[in-house]
Structure formats: C-alpha cells, structure tokens
C-alpha atoms as a PDB file:
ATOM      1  CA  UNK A   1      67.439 100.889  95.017  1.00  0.00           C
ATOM      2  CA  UNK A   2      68.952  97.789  93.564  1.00  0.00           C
ATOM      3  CA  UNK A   3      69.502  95.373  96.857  1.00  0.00           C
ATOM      4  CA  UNK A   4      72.770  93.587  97.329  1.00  0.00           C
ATOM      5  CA  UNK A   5      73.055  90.768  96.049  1.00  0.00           C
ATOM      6  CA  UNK A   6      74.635  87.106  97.784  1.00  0.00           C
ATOM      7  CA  UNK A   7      77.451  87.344  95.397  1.00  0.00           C
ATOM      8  CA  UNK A   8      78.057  91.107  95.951  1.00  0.00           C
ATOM      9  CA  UNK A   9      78.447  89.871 100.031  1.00  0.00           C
ATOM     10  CA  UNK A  10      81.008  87.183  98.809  1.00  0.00           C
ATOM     11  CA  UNK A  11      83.305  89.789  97.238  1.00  0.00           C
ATOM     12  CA  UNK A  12      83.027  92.307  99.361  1.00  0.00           C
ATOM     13  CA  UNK A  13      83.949  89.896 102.086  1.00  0.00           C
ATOM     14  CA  UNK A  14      86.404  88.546  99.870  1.00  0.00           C
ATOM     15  CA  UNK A  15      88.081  91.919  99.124  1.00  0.00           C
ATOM     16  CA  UNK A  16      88.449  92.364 102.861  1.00  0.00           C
ATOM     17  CA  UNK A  17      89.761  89.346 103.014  1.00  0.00           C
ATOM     18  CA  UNK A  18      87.095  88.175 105.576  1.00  0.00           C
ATOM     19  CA  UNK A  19      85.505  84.854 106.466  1.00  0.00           C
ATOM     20  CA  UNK A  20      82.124  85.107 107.127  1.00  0.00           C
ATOM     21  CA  UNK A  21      79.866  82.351 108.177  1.00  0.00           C
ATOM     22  CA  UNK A  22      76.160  82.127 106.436  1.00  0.00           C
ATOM     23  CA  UNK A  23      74.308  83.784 109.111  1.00  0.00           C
ATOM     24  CA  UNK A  24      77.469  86.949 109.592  1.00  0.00           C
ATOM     25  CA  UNK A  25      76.750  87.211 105.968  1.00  0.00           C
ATOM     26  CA  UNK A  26      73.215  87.815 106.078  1.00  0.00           C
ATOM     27  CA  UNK A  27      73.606  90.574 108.994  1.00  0.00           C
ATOM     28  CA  UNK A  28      76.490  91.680 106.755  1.00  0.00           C
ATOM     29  CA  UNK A  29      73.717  92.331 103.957  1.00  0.00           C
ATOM     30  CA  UNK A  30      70.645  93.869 106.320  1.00  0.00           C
ATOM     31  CA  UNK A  31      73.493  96.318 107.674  1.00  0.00           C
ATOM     32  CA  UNK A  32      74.988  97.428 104.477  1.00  0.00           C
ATOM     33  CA  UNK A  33      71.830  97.287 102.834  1.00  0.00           C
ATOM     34  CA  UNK A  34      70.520 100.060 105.390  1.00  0.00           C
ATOM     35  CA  UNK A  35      73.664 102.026 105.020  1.00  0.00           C
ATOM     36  CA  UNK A  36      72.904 102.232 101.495  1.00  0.00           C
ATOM     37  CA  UNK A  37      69.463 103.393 102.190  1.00  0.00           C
ATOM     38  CA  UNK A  38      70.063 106.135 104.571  1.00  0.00           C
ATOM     39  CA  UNK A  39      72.776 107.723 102.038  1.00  0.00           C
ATOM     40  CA  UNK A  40      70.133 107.535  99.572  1.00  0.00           C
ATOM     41  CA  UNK A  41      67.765 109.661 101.375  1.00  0.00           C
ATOM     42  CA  UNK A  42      70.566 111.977 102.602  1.00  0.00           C
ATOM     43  CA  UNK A  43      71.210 112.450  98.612  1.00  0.00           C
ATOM     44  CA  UNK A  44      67.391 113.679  98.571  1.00  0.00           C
ATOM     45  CA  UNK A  45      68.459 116.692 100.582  1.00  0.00           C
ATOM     46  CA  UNK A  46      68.439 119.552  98.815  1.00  0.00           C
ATOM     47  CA  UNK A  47      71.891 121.805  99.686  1.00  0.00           C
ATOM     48  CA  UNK A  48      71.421 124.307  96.584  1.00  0.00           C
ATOM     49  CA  UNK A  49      71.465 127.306  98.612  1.00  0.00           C
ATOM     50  CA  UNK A  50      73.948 125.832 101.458  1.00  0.00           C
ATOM     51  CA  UNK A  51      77.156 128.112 100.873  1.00  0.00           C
ATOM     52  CA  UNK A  52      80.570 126.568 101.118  1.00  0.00           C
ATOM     53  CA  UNK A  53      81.861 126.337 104.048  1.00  0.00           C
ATOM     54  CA  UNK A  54      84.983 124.670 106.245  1.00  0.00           C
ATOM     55  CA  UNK A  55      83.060 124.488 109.659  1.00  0.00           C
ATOM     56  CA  UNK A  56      79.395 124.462 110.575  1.00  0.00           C
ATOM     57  CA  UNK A  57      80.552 127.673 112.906  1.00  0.00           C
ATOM     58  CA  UNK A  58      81.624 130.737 111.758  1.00  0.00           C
ATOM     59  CA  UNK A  59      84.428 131.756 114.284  1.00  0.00           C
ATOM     60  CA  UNK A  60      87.522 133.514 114.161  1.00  0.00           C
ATOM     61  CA  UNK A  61      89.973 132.028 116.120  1.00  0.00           C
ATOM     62  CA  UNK A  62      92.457 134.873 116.989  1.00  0.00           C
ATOM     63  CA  UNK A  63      95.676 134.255 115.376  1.00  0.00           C
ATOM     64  CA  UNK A  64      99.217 135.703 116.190  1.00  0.00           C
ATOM     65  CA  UNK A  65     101.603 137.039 113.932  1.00  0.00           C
ATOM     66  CA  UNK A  66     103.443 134.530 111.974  1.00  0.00           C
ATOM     67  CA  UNK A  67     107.177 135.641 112.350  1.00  0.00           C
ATOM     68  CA  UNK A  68     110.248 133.741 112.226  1.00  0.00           C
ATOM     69  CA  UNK A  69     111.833 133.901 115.869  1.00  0.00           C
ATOM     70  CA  UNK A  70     115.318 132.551 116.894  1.00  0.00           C
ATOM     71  CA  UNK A  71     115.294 129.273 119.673  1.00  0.00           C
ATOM     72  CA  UNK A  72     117.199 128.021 120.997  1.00  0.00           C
ATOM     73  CA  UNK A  73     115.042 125.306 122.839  1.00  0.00           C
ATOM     74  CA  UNK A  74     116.188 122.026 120.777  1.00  0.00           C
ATOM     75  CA  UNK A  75     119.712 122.666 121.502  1.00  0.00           C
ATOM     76  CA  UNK A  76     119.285 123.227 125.023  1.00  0.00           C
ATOM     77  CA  UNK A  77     117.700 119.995 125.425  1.00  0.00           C
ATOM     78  CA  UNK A  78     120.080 117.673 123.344  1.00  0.00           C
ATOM     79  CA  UNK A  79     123.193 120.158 124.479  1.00  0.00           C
ATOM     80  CA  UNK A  80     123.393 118.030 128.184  1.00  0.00           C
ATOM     81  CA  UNK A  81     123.577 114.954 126.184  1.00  0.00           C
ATOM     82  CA  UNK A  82     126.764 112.401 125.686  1.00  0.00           C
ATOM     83  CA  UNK A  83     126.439 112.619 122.127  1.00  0.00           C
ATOM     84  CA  UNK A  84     126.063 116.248 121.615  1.00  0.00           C
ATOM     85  CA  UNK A  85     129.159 117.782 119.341  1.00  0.00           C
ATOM     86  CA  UNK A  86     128.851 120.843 117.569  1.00  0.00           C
ATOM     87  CA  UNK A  87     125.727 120.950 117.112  1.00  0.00           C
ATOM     88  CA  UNK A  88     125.035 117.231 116.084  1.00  0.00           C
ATOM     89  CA  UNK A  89     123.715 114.328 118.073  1.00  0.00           C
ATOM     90  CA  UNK A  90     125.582 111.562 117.719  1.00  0.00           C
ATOM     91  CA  UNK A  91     123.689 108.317 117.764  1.00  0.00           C
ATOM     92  CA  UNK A  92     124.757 104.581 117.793  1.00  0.00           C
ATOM     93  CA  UNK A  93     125.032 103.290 113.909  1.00  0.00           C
ATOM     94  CA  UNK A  94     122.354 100.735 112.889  1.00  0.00           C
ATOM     95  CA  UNK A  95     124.465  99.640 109.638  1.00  0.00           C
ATOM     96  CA  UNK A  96     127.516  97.017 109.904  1.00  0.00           C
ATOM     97  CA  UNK A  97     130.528  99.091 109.447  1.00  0.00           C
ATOM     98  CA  UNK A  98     133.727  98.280 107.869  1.00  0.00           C
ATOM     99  CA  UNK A  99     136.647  96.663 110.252  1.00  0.00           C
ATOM    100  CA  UNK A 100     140.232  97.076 108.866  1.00  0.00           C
END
C-alpha cells in the first residue's frame, strides 16, 4: 500500500477547500490512511460465486395491479381555493408586468 503522502493531505484539503491546522492534518492522514486499508482487505474478498443481486433478502413484496384510475383528489383540494378557475390555480405573478 503506498501511504499518503503530506502533499497528497494538502490537496485533498485543498480540493475541499479546507483549512487544516498541522496536527488536523496528521489525524486527517492516520484516518484516511486506515480507510484505505480496510478497502484494501475488503478487495481480498473473494465474491466469484456471489450471484447478483438488488437486496441481501430475497422477498417479494406483494404488488397491486398497476392500472390507470380516474381522481379526482387534486381538484378537490385546490377546488375550495380563491384562485381556483376552470381547472387552474391562479397564483400571484413573481415577474414585473407591463402597466399601460
């Protein structure tokens, strides 16, 4: 494993756009340096004959029908509104308009 360096802290803390004093620096190193280490001996695992999977259970989560249904739930909630016209709510403008 090829240890950080003091110059590899200075850019990386640079990058971040952090200010680190000497000693946050060196903490900075011992932490990322043991980061680095435990990802190296997670590479070591062997996962050959792991199958593919999307969750580390196998469930099946029972699942209605998807079919399109009519609602009328968003107009009966913006209906009782003042600025509720045929269908559209009408909202205060954020853009200056034009005065004539």
């Amino acid at each position: 494993m090829k240890l950080l360096s003091d110059s590899d802290i200075d850019q990386l803390a640079q990058l971040s756009q952090l200010h680190l004093t000497t000693t946050e620096k060196e903490h900075f190193k011992q932490d990322l340096t043991q980061i680095i280490q435990y990802i190296e001996r997670i590479q070591q695992v062997s996962v050959k004959d792991v199958p593919a999977m999307a969750h580390a259970h196998d469930i099946q989560l029972p699942l209605r029908d998807d079919t399109a249904q009519e609602s009328s739930l968003g107009t009966r909630c913006v209906s009782d509104s003042a600025g509720y016209d045929d269908g559209l709510v009408k909202v205060p403008g954020i853009l200056p308009t034009k005065q004539s």
